[in-house]
Protein backbone atom coordinates (compact mmCIF):
# COMPACT_ATOMS: atom_id res chain seq x y z
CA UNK A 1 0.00 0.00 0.00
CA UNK A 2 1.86 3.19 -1.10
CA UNK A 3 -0.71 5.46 -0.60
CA UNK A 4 -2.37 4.19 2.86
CA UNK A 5 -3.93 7.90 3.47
CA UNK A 6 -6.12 7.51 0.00
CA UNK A 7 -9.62 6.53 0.91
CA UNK A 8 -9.09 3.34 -1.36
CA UNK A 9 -6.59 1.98 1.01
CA UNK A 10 -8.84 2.74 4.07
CA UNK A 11 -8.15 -0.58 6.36
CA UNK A 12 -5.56 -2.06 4.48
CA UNK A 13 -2.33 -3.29 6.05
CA UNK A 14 0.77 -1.26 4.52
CA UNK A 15 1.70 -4.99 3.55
CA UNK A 16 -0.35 -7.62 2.63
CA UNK A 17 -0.12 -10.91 0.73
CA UNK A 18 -1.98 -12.55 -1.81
CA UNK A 19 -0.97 -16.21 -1.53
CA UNK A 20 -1.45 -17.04 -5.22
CA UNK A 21 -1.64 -14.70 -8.18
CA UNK A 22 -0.73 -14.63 -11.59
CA UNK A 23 2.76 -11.77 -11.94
CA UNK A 24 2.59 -9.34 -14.15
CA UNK A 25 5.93 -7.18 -14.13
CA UNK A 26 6.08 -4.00 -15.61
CA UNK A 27 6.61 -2.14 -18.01
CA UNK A 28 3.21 -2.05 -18.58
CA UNK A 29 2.38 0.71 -21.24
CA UNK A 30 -0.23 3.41 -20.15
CA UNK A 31 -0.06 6.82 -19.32
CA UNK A 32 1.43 8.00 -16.75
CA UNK A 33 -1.09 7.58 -13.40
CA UNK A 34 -1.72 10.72 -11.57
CA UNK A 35 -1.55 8.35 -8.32
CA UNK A 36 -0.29 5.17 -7.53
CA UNK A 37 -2.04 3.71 -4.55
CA UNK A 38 -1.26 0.25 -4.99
CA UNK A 39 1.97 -1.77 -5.66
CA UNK A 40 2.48 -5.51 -6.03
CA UNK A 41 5.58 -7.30 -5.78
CA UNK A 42 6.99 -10.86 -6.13
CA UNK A 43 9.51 -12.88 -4.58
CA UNK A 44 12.14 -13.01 -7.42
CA UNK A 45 12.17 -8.82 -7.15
CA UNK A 46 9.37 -8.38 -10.17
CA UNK A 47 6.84 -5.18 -9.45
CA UNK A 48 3.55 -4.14 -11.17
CA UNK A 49 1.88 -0.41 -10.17
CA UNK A 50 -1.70 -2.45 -9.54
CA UNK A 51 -3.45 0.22 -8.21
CA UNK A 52 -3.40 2.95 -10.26
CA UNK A 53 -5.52 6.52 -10.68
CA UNK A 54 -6.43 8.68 -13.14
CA UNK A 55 -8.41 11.36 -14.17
CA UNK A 56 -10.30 11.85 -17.48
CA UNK A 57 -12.13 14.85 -18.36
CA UNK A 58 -14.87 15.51 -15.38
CA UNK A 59 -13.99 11.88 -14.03
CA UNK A 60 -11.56 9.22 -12.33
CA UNK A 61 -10.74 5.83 -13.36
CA UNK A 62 -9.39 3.36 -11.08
CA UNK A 63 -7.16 0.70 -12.57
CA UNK A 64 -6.76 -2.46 -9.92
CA UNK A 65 -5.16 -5.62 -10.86
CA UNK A 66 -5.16 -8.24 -8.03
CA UNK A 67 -4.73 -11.13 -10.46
CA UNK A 68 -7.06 -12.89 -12.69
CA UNK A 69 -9.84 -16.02 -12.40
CA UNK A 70 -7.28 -18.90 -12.07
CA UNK A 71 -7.21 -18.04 -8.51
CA UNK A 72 -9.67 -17.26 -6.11
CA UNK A 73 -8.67 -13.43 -5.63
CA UNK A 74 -11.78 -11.82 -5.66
CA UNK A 75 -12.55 -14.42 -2.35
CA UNK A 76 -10.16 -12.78 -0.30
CA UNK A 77 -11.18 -10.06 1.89
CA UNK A 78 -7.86 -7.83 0.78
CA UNK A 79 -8.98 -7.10 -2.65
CA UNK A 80 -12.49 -7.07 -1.80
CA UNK A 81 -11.70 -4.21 0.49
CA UNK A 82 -10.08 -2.58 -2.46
CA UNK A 83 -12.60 -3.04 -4.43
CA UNK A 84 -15.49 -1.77 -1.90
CA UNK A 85 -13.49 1.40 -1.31
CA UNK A 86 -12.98 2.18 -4.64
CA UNK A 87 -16.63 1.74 -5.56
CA UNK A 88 -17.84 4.26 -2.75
CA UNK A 89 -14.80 6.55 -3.36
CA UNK A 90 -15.62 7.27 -7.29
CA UNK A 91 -18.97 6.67 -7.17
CA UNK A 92 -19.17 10.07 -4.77
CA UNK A 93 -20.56 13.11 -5.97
C-alpha cells in the first residue's frame, strides 16, 4: 500500500499478501497515473503499479489488478476491500 492515506486503502495493512496470483511485471504501457495507490511485488524482485488513478475529463478511473480467475482473488477479503473502497470513493458526488 503506497498510498495508505487515499480513501481506497482505508483498512488495508501497509503490507499484505496474496498467496497465489498470476505476476505481471512492468513495463506495462499506459499513461502515466496521476496516483499510484497500490503496488504488487513478487519474490524473485518483479513489481507491477496495480493500483493505479487517473483522471479523465470531469472523471476518475481506477485501474486495480489483483490477479485474474485462475485463482480465487476476488474471495479474499484484501482485494475485496479494495474493491469496496474504490466503488464508494468514485462513485461520490
Amino acid at each position: 500500500t503506497l498510498m495508505p492515506d487515499h480513501p481506497i486503502a482505508v483498512g488495508l495493512p501497509a503490507a499484505w499478501d496474496i498467496s497465489q496470483t498470476e505476476m505481471y511485471a512492468e513495463h506495462y504501457h499506459v499513461p502515466a497515473p496521476d496516483a499510484v495507490v497500490l503496488e504488487e511485488r513478487w519474490d524473485k524482485g518483479e513489481q507491477f503499479r496495480s493500483g493505479m488513478l487517473w483522471r479523465v475529463g470531469g472523471g476518475t478511473v481506477f485501474y486495480f489488478r489483483p490477479g485474474h480467475e485462475t485463482y480465487a482473488i476476488f474471495k479474499d477479503p484484501l482485494p475485496l476491500r479494495v474493491l469496496t473502497n474504490a466503488v464508494r470513493w468514485l462513485g461520490q458526488p
